[in-house]
N, C-alpha and C. Protein backbone atom coordinates (compact mmCIF):
# COMPACT_ATOMS: atom_id res chain seq x y z
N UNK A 1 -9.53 16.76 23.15
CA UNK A 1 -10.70 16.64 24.01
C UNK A 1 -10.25 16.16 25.38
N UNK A 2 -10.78 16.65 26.44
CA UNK A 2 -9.72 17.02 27.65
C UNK A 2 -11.12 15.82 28.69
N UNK A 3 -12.42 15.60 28.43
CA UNK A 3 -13.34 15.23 29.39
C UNK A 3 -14.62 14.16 28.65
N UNK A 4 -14.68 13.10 29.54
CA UNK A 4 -16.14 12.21 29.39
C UNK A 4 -17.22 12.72 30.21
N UNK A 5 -18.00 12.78 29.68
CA UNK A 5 -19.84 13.12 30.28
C UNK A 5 -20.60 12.38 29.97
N UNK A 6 -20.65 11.71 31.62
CA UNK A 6 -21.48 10.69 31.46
C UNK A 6 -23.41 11.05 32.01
N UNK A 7 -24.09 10.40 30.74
CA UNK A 7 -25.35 10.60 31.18
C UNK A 7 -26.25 9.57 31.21
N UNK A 8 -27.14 9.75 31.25
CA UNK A 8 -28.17 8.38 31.53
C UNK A 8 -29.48 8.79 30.47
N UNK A 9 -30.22 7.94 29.68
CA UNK A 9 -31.02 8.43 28.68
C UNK A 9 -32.46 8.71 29.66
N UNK A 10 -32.57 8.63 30.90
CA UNK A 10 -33.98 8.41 31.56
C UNK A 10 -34.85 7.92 31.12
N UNK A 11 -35.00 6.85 30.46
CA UNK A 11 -36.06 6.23 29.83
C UNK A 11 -36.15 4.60 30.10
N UNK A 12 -36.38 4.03 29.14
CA UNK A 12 -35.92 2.48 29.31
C UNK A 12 -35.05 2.12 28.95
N UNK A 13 -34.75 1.28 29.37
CA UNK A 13 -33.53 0.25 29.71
C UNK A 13 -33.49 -1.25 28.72
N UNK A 14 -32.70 -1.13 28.16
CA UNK A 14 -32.42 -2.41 27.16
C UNK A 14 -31.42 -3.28 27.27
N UNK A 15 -31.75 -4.88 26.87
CA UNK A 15 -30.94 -5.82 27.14
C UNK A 15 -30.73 -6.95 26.36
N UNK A 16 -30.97 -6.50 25.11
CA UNK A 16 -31.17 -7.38 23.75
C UNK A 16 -30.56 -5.81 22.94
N UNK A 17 -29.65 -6.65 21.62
CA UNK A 17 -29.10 -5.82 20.69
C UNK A 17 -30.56 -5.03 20.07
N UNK A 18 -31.46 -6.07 19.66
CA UNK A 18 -32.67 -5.62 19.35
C UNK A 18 -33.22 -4.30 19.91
N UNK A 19 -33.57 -4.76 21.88
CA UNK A 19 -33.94 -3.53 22.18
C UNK A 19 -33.20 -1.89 22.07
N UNK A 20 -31.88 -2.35 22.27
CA UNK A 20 -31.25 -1.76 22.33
C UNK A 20 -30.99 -0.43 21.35
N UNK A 21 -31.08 -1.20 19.75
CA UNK A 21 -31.48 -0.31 18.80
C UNK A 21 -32.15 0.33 18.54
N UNK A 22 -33.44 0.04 18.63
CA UNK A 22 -34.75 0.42 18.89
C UNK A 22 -34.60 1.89 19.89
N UNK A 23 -33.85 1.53 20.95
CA UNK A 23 -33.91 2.74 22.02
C UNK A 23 -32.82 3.70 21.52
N UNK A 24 -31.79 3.40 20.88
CA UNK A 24 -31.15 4.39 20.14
C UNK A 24 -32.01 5.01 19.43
N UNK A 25 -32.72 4.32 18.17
CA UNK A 25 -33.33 5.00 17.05
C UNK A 25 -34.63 6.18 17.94
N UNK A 26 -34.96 5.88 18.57
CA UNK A 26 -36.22 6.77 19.29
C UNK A 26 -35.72 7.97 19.98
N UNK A 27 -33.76 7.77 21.04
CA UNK A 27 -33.63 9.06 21.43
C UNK A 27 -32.92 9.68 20.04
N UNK A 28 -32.79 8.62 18.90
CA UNK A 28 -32.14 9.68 17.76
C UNK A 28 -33.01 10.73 17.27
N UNK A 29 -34.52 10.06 17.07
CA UNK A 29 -35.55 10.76 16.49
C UNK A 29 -35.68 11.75 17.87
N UNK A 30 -35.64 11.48 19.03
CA UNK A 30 -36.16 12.72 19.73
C UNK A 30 -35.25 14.03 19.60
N UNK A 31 -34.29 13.08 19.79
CA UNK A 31 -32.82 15.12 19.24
C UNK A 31 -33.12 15.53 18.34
N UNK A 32 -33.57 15.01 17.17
CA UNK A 32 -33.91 15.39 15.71
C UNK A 32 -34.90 16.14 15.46
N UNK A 33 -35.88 15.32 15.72
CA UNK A 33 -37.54 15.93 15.52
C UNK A 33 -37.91 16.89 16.67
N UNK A 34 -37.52 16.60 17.93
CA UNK A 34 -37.85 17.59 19.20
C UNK A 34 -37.35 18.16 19.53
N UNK A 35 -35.82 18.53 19.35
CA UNK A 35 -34.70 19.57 19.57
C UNK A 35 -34.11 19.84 18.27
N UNK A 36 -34.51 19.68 17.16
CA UNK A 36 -34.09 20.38 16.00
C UNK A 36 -32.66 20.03 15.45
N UNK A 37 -32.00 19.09 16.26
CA UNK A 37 -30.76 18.73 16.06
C UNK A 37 -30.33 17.91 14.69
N UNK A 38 -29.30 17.90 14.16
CA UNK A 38 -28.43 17.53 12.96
C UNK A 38 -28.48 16.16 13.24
N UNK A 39 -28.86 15.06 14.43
CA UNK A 39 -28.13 14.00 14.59
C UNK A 39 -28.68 13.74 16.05
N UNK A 40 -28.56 12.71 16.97
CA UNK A 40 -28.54 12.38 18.22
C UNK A 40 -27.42 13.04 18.77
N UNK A 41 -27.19 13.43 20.17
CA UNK A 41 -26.67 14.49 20.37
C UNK A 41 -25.24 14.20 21.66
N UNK A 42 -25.71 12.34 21.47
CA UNK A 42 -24.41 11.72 22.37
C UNK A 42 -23.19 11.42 21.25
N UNK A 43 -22.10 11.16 21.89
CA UNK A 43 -21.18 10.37 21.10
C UNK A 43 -21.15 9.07 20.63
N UNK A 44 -21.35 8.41 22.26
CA UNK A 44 -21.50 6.78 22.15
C UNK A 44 -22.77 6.96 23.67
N UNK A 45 -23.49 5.73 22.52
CA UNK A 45 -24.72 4.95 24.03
C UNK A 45 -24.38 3.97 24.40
N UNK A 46 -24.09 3.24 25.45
CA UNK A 46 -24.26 2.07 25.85
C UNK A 46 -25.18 1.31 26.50
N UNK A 47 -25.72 0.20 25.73
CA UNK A 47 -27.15 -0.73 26.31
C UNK A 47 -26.56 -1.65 27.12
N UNK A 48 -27.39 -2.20 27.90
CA UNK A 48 -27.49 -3.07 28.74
C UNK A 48 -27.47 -4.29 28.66
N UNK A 49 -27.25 -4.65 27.23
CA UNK A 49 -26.68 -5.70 26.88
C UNK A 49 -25.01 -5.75 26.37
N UNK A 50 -24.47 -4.50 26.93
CA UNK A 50 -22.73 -4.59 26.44
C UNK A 50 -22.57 -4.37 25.24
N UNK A 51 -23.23 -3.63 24.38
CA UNK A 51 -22.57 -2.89 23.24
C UNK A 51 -22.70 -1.40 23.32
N UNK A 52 -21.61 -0.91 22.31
CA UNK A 52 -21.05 0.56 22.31
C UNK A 52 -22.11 0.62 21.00
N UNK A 53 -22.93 1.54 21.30
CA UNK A 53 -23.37 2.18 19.81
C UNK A 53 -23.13 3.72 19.61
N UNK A 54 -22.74 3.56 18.58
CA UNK A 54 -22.18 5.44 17.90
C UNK A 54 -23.15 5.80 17.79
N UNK A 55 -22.83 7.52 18.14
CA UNK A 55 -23.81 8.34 17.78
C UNK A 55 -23.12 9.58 17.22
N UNK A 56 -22.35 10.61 17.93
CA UNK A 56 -22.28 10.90 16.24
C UNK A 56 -20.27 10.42 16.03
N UNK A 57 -20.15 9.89 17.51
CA UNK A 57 -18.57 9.21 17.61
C UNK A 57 -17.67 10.13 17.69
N UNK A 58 -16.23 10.15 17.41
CA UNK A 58 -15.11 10.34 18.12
C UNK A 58 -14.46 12.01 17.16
N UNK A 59 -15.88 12.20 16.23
CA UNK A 59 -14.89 13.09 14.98
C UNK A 59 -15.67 14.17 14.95
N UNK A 60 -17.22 14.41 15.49
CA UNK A 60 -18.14 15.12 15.60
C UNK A 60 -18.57 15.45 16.89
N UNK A 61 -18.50 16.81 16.74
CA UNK A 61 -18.78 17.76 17.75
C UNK A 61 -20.24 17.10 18.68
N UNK A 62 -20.50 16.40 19.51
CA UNK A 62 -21.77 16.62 20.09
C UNK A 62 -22.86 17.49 20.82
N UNK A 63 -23.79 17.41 21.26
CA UNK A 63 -24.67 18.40 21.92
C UNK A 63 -25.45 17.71 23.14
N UNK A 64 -24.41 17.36 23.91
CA UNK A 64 -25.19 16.38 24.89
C UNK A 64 -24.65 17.67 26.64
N UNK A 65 -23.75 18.40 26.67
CA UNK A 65 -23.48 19.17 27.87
C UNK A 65 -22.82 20.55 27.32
N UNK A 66 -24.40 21.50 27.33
CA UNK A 66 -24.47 22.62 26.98
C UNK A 66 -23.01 23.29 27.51
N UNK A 67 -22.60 23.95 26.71
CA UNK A 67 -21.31 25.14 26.81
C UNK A 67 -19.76 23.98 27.14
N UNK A 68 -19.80 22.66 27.10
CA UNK A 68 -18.78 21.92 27.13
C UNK A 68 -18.59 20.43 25.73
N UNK A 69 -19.92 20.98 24.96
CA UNK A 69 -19.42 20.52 23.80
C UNK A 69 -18.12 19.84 22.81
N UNK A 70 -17.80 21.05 23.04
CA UNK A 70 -16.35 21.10 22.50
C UNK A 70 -15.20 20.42 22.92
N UNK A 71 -15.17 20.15 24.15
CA UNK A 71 -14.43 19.99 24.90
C UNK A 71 -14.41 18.57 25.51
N UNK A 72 -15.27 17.56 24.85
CA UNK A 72 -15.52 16.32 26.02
C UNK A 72 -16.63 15.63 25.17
N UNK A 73 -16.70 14.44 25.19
CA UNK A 73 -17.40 13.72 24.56
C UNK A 73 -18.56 13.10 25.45
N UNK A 74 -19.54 13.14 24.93
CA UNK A 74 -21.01 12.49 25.66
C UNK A 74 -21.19 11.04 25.36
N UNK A 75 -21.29 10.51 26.46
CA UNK A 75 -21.59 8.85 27.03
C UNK A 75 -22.78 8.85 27.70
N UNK A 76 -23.62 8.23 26.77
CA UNK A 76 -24.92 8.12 27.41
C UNK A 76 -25.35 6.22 28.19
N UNK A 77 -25.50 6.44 29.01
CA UNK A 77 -26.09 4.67 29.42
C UNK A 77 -27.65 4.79 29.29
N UNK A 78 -27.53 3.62 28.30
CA UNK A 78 -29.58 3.97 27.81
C UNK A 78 -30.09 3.14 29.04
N UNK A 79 -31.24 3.65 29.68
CA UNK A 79 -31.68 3.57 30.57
C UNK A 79 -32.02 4.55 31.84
N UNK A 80 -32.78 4.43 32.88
CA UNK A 80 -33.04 5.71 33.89
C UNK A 80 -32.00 4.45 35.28
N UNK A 81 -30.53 5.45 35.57
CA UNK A 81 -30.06 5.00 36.56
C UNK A 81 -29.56 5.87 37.78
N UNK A 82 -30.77 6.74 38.05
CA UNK A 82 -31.16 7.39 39.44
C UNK A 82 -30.90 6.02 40.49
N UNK A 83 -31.32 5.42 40.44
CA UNK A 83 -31.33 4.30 42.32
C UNK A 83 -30.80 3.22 42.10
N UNK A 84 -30.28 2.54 40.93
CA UNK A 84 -29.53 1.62 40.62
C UNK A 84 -28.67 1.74 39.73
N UNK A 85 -27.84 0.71 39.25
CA UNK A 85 -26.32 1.26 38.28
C UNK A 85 -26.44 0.37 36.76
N UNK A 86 -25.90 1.09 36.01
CA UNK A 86 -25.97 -0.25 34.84
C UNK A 86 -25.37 -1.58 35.10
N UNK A 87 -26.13 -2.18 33.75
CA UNK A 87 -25.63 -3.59 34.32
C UNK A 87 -23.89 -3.61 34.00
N UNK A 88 -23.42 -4.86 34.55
CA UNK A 88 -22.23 -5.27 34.33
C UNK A 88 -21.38 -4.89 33.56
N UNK A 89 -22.97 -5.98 32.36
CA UNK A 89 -21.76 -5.64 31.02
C UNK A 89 -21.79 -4.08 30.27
N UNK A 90 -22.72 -3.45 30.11
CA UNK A 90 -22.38 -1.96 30.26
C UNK A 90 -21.49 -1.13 31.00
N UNK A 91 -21.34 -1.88 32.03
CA UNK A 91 -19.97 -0.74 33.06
C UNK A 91 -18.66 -1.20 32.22
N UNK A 92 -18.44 -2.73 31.61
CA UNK A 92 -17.36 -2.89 31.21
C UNK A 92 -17.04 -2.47 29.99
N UNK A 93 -18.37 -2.41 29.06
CA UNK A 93 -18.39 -1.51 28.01
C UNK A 93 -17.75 -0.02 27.85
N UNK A 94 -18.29 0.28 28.94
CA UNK A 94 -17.78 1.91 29.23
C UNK A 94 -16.43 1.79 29.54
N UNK A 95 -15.97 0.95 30.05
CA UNK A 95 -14.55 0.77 30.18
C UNK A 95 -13.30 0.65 29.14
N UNK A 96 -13.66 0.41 28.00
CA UNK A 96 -13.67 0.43 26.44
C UNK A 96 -13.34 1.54 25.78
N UNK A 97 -14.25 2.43 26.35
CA UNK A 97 -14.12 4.04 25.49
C UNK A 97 -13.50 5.40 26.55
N UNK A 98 -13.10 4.52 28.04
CA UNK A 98 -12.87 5.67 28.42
C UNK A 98 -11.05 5.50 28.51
């Protein structure tokens, strides 16, 4: 796997392990139930409270950047970060897996 793709979940933003899960489990159900998908369709999410959560991880093909699948693993930062950046401990998180 030759590339990271990084995306942003556009939604809310979490900063408790709590929320955090919660916002996994909801974009899991949306790949699932609303795009028909096998699974959530990142590799790894990272919340805004500094943890890495798997999604489908390092061994399974994802569906997060149509026609580069194959090729590159999807990093999602849960949250909408159009005009501002994740927090801290999420950037250092990401620093972890790349």
């Amino acid at each position: 796997v030759s590339y990271l793709f990084i995306h942003h979940s556009a939604g809310a933003s979490c900063s408790t392990k709590a929320q955090c899960i919660a916002e996994v489990k909801g974009i899991q159900n949306y790949h699932m139930d609303s795009n028909g998908w096998s699974d959530i369709g990142y590799s790894f999410l990272i919340g805004g409270d500094g943890n890495i959560y798997e999604g489908r991880g390092w061994n399974k093909v994802g569906a997060h950047t149509y026609g580069f699948n194959s090729v590159g693993y999807g990093i999602d930062f849960i949250g909408t970060f159009t005009s501002t950046n994740p927090t801290q401990a999420a950037q250092n998180a990401y620093k972890q897996l790349a």
